[in-house]
PDB file of N, CA and C in Angstrom:
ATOM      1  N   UNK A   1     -18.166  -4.292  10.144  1.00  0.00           N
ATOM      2  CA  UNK A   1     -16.807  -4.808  10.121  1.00  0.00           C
ATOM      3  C   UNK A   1     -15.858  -3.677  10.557  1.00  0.00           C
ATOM      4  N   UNK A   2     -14.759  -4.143  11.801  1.00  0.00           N
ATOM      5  CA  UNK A   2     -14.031  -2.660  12.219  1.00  0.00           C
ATOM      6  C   UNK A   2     -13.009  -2.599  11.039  1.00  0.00           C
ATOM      7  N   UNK A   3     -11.921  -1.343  11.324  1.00  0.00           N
ATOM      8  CA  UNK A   3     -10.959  -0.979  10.104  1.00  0.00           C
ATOM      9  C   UNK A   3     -10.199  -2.251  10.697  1.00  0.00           C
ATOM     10  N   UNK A   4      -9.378  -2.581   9.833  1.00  0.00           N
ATOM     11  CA  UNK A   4      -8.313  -3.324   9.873  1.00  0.00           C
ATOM     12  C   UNK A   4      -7.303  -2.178  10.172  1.00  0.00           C
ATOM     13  N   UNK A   5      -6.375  -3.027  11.095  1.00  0.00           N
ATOM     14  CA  UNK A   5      -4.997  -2.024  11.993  1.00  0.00           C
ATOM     15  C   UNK A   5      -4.249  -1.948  10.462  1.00  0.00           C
ATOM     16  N   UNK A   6      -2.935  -1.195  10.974  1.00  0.00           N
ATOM     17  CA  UNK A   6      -2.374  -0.645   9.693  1.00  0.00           C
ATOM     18  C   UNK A   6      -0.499  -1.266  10.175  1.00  0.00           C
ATOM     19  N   UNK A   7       0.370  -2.156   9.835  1.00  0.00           N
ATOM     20  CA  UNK A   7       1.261  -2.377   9.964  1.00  0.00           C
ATOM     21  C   UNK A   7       1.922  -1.917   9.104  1.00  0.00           C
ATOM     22  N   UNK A   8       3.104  -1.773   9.933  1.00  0.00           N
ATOM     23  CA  UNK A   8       4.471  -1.054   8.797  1.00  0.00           C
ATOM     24  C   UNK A   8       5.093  -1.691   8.574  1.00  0.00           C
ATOM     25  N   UNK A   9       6.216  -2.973   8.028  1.00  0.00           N
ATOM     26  CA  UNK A   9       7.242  -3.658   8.236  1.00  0.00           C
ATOM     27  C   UNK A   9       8.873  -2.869   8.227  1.00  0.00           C
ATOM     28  N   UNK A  10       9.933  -3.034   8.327  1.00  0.00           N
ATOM     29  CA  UNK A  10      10.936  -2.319   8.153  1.00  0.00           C
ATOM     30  C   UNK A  10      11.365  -1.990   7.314  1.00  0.00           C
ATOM     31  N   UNK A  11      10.870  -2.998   5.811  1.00  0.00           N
ATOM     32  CA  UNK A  11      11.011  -2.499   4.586  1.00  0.00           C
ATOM     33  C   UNK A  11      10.449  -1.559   4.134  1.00  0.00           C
ATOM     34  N   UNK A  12       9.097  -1.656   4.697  1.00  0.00           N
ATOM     35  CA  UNK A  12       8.547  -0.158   4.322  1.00  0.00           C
ATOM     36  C   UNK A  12       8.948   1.099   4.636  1.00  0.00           C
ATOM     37  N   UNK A  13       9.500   0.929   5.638  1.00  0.00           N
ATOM     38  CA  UNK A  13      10.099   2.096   6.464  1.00  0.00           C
ATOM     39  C   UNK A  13      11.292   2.488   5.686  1.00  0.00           C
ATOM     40  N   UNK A  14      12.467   1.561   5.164  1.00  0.00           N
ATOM     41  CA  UNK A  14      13.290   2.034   4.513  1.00  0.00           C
ATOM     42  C   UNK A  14      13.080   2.286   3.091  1.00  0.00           C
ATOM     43  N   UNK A  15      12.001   1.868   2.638  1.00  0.00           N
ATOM     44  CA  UNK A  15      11.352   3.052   1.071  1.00  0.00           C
ATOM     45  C   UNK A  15      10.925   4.160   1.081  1.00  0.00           C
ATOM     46  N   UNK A  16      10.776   3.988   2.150  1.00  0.00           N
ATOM     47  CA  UNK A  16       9.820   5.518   2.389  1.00  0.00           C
ATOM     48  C   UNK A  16      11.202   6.520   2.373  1.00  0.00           C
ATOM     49  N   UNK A  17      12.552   6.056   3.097  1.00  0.00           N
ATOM     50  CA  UNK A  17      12.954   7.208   2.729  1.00  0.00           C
ATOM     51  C   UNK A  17      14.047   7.768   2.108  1.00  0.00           C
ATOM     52  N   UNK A  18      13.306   7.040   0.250  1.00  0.00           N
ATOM     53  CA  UNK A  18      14.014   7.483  -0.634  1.00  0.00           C
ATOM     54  C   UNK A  18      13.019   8.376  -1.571  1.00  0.00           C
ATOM     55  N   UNK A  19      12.173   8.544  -0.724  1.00  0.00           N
ATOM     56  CA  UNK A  19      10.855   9.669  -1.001  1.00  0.00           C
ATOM     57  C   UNK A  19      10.920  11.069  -0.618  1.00  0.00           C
ATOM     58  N   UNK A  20      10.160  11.794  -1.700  1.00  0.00           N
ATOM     59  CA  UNK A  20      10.402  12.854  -1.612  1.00  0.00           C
ATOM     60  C   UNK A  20       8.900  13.611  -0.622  1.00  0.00           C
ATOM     61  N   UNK A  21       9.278  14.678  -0.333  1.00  0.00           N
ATOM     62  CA  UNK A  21       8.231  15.022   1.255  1.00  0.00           C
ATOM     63  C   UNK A  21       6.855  14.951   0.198  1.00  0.00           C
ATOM     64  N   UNK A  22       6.616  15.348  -0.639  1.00  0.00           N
ATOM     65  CA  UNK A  22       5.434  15.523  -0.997  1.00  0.00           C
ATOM     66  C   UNK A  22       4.655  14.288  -1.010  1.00  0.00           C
ATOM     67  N   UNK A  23       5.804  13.001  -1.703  1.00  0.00           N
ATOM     68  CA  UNK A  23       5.100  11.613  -2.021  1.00  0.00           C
ATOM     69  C   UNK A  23       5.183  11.303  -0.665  1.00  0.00           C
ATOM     70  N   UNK A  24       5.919  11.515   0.446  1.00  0.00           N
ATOM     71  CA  UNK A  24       5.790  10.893   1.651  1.00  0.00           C
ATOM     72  C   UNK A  24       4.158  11.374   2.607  1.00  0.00           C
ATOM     73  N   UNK A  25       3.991  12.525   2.006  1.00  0.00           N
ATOM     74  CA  UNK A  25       2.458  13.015   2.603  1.00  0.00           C
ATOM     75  C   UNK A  25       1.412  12.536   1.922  1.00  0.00           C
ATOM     76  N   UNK A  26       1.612  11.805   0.604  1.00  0.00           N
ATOM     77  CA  UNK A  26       0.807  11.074   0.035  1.00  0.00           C
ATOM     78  C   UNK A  26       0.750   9.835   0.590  1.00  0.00           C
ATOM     79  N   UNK A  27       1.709   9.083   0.645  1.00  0.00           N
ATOM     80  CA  UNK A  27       1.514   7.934   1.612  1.00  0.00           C
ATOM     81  C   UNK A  27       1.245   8.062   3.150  1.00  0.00           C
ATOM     82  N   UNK A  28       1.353   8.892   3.467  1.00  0.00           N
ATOM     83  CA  UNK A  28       0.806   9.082   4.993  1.00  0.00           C
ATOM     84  C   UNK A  28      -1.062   9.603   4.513  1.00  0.00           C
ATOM     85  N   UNK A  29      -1.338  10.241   3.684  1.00  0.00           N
ATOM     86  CA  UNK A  29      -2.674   9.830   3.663  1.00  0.00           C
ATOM     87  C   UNK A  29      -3.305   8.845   3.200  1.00  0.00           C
ATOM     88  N   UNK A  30      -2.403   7.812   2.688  1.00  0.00           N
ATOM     89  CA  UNK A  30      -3.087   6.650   1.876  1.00  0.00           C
ATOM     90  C   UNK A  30      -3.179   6.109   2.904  1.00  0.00           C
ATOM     91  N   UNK A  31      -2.507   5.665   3.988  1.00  0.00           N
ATOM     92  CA  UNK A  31      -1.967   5.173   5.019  1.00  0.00           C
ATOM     93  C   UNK A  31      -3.395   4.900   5.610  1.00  0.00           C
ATOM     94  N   UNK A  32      -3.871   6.767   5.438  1.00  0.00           N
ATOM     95  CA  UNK A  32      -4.895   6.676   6.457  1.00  0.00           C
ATOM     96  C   UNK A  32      -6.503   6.405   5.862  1.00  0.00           C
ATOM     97  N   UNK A  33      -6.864   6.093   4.784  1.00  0.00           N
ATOM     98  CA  UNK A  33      -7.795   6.056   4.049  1.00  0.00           C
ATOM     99  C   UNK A  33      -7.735   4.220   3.651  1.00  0.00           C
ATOM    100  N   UNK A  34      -6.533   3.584   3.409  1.00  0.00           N
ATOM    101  CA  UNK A  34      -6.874   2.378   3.204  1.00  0.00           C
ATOM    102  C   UNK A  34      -7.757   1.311   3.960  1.00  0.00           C
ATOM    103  N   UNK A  35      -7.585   1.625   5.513  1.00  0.00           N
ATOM    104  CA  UNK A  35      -8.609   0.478   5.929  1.00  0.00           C
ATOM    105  C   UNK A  35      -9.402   0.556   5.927  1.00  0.00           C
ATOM    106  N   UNK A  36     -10.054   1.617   5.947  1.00  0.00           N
ATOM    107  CA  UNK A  36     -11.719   1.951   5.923  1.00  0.00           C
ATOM    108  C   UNK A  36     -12.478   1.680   4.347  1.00  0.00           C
ATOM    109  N   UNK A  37     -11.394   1.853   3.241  1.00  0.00           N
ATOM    110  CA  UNK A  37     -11.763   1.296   2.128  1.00  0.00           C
ATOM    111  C   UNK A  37     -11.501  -0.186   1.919  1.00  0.00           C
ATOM    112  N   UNK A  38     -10.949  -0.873   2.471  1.00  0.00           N
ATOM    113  CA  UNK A  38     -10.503  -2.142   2.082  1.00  0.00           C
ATOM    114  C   UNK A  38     -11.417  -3.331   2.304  1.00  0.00           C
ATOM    115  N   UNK A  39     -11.626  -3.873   1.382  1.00  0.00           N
ATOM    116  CA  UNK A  39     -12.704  -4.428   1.514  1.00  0.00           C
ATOM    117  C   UNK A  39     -14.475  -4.434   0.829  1.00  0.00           C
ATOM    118  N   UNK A  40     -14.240  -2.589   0.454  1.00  0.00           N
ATOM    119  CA  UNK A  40     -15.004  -2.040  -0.723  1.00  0.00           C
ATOM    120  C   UNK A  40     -15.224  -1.521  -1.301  1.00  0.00           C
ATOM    121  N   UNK A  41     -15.346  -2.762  -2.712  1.00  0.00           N
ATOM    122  CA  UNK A  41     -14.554  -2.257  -3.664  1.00  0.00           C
ATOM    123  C   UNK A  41     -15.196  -1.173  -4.159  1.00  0.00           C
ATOM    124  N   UNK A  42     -16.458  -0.189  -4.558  1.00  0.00           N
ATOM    125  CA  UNK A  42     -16.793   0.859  -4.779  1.00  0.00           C
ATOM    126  C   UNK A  42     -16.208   2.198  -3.830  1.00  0.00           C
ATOM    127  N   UNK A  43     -15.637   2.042  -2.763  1.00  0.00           N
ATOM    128  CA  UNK A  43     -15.124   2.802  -2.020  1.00  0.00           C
ATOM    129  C   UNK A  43     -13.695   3.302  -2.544  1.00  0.00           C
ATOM    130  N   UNK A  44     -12.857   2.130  -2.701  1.00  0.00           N
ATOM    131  CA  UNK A  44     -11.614   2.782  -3.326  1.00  0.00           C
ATOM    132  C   UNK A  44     -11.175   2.577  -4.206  1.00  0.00           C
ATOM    133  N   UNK A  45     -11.942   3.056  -5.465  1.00  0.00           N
ATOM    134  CA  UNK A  45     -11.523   3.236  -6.794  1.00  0.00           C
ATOM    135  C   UNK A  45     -10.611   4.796  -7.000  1.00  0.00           C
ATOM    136  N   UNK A  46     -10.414   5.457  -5.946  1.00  0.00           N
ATOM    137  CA  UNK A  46      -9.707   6.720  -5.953  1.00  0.00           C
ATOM    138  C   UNK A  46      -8.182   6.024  -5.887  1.00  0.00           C
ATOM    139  N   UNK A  47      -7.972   4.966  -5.168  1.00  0.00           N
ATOM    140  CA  UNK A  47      -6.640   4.894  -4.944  1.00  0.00           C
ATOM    141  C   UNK A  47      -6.540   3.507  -5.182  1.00  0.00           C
ATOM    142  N   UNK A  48      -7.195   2.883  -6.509  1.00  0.00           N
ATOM    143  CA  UNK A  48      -7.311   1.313  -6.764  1.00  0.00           C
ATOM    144  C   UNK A  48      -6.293   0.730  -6.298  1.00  0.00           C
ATOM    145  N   UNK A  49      -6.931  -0.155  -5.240  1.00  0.00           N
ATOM    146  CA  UNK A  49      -6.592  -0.895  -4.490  1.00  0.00           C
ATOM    147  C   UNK A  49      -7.101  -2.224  -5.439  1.00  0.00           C
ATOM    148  N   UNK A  50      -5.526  -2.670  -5.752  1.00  0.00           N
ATOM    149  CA  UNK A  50      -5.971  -3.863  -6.747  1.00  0.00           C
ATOM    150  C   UNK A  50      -5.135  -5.444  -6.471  1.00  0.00           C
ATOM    151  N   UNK A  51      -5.909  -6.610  -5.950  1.00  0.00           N
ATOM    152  CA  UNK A  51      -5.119  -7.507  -5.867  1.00  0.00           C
ATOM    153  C   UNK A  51      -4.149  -8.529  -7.045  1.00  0.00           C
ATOM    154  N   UNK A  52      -2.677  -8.451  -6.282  1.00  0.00           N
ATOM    155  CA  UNK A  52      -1.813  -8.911  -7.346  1.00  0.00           C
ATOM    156  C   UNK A  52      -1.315 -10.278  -7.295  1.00  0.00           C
ATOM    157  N   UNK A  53      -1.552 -10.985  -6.396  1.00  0.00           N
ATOM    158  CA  UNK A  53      -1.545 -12.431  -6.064  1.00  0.00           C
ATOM    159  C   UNK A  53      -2.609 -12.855  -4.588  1.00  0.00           C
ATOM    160  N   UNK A  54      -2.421 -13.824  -4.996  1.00  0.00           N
ATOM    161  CA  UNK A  54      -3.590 -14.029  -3.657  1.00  0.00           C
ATOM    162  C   UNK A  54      -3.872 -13.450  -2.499  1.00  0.00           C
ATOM    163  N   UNK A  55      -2.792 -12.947  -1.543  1.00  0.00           N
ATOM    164  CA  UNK A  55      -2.620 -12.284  -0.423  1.00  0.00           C
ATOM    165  C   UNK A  55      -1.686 -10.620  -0.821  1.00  0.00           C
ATOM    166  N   UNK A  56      -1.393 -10.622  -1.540  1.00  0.00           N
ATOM    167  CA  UNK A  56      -0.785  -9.174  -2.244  1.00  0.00           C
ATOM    168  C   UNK A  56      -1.983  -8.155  -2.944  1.00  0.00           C
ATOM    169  N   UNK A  57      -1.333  -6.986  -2.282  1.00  0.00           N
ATOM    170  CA  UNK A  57      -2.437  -5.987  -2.917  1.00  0.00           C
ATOM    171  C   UNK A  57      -1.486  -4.977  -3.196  1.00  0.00           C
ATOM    172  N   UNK A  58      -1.928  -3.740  -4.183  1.00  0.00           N
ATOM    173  CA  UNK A  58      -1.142  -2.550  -4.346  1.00  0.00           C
ATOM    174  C   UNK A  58      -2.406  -1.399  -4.393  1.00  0.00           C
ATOM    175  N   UNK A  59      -2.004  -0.886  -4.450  1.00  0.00           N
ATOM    176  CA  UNK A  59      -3.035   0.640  -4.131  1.00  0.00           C
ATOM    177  C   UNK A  59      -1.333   2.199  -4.727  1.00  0.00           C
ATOM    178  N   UNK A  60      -1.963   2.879  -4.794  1.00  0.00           N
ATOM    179  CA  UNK A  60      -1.756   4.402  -5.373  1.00  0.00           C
ATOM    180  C   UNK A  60      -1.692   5.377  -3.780  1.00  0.00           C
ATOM    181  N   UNK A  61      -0.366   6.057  -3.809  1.00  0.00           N
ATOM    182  CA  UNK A  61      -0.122   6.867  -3.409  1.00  0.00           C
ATOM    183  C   UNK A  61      -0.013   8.309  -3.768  1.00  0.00           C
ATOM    184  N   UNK A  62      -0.839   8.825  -4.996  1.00  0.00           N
ATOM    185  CA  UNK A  62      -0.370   9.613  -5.995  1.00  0.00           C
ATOM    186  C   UNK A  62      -0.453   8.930  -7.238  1.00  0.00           C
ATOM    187  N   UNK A  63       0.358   9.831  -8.217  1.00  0.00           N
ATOM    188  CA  UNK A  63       1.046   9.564  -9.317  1.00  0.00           C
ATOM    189  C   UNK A  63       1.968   8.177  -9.909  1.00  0.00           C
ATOM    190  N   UNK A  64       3.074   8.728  -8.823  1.00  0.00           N
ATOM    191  CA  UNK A  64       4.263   7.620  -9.111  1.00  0.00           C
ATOM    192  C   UNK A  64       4.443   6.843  -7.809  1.00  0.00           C
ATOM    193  N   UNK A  65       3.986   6.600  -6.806  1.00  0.00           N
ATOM    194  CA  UNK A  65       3.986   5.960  -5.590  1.00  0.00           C
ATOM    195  C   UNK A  65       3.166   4.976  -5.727  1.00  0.00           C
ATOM    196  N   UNK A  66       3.654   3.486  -5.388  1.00  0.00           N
ATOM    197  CA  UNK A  66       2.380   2.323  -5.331  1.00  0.00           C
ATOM    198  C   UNK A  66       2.828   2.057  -4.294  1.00  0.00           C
ATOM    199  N   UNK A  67       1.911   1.141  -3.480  1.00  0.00           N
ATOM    200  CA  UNK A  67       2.441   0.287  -1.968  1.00  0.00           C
ATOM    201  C   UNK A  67       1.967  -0.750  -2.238  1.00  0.00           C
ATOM    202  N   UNK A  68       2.612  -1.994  -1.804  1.00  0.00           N
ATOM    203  CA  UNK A  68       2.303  -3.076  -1.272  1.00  0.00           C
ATOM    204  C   UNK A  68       1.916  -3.480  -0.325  1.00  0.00           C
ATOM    205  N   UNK A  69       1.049  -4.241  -0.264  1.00  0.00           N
ATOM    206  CA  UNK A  69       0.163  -4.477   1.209  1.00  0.00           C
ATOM    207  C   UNK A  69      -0.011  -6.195   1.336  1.00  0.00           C
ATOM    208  N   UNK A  70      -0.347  -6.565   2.350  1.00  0.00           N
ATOM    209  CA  UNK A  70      -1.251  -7.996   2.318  1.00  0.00           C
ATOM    210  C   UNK A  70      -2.024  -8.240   3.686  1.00  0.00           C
ATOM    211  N   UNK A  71      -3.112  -8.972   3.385  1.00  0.00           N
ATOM    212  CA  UNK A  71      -4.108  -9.206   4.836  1.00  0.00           C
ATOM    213  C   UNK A  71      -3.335  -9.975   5.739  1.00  0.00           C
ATOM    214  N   UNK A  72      -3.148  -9.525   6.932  1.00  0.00           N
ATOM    215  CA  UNK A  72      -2.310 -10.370   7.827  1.00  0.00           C
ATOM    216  C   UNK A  72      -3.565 -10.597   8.933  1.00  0.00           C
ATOM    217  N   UNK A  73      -3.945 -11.466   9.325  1.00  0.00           N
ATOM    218  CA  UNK A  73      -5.316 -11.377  10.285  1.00  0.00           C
ATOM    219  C   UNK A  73      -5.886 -10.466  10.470  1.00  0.00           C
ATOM    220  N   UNK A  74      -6.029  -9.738  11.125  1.00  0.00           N
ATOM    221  CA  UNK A  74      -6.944  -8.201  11.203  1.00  0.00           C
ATOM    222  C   UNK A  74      -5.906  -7.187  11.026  1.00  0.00           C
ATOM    223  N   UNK A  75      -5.032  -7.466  10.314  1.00  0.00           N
ATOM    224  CA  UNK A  75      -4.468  -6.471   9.984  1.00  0.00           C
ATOM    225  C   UNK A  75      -4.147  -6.100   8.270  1.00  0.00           C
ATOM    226  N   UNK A  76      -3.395  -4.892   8.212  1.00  0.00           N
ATOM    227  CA  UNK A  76      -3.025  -4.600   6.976  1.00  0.00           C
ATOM    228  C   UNK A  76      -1.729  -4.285   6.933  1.00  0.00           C
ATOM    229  N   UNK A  77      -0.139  -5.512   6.464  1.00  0.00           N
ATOM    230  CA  UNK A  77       1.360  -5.039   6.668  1.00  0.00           C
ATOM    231  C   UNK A  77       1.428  -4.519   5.115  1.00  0.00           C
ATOM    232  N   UNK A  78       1.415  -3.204   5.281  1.00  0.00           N
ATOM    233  CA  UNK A  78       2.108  -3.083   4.292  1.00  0.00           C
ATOM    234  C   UNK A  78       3.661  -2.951   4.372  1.00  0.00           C
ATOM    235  N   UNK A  79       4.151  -3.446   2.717  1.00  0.00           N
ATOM    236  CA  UNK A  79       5.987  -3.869   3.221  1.00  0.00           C
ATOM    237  C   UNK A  79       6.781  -3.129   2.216  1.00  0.00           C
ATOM    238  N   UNK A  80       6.051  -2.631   1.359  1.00  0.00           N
ATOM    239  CA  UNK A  80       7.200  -2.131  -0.148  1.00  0.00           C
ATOM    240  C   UNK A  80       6.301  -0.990  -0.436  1.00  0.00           C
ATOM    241  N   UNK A  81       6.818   0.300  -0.714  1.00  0.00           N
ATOM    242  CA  UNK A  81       6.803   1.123  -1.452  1.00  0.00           C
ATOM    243  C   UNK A  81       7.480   1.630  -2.876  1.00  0.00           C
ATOM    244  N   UNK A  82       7.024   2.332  -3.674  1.00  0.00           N
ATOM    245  CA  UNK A  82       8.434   2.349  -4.791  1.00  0.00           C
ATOM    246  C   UNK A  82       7.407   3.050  -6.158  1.00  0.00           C
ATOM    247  N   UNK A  83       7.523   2.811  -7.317  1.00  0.00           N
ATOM    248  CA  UNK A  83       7.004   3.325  -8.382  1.00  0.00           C
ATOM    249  C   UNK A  83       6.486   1.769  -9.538  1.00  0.00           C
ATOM    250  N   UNK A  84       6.482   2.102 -10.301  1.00  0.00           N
ATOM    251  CA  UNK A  84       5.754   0.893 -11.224  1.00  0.00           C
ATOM    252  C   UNK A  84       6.870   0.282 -11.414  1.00  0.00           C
ATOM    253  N   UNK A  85       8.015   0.291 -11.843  1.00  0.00           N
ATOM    254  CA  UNK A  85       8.960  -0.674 -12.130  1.00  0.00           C
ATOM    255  C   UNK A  85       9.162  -1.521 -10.646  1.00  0.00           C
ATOM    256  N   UNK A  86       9.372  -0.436  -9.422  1.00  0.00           N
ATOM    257  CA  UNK A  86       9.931  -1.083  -8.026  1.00  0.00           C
ATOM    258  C   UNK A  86       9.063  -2.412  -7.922  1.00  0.00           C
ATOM    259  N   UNK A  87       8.015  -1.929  -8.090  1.00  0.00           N
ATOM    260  CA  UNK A  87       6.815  -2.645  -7.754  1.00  0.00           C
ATOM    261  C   UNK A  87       6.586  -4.409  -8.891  1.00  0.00           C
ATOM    262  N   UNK A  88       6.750  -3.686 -10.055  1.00  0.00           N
ATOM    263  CA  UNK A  88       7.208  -5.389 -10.865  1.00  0.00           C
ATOM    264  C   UNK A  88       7.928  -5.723 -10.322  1.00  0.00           C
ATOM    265  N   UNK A  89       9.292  -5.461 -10.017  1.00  0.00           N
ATOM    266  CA  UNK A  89      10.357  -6.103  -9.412  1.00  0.00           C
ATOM    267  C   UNK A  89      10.245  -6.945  -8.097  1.00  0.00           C
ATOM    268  N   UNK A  90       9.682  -6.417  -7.421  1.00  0.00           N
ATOM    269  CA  UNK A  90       9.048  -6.651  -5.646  1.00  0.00           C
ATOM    270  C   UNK A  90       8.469  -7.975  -6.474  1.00  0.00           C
ATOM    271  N   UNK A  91       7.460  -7.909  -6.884  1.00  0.00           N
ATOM    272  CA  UNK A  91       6.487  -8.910  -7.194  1.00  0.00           C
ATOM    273  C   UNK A  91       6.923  -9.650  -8.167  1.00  0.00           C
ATOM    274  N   UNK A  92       8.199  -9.808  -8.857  1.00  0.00           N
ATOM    275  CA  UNK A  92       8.356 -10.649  -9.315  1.00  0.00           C
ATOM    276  C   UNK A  92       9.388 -11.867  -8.393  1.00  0.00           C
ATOM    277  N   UNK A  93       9.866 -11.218  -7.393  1.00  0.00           N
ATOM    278  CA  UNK A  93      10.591 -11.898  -6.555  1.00  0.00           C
ATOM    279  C   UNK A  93       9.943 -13.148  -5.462  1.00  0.00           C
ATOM    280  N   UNK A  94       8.260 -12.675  -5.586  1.00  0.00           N
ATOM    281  CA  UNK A  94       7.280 -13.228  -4.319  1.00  0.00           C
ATOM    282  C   UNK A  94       7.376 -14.382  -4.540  1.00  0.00           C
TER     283      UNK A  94
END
């Protein structure tokens, strides 16, 4: 199975930069480690990648960084970045 591509949406883009450089190099490596894990599940228990509604996923950027993601055909958009509260909030809006 190839990686799934990696989409950004514009929302993501504008979370990202209320980040600080360190969490932003954390998400630029999550960035790069999620598709190759996605999909299995013994693979990324480092950065649990955990589904939160049917097509919603979140995964760990670090510490205090979660992202939101969802399968878009062969792809992966992720759309929200933020911390554990951002992230209830996001998802309580879906």
């Amino acid at each position: 199975m190839p990686k799934p591509a990696v989409l950004l949406n514009p929302r993501f883009h504008a979370a990202l930069k209320h980040l600080s450089d360190a969490d932003f190099a954390r998400v630029e490596a999550a960035l790069q480690v999620i598709p190759g894990c996605f999909g299995h599940p013994h693979t990324h228990s480092g950065i649990s990648i955990r589904r939160l509604r049917k097509n919603v996923f979140e995964c760990r950027a670090g510490l205090k960084v979660r992202l939101l993601f969802r399968q878009n055909g062969d792809a992966l958009e992720f759309f929200f970045a933020g911390n554990h509260d951002d992230i209830h909030r996001v998802i309580q809006e879906l």
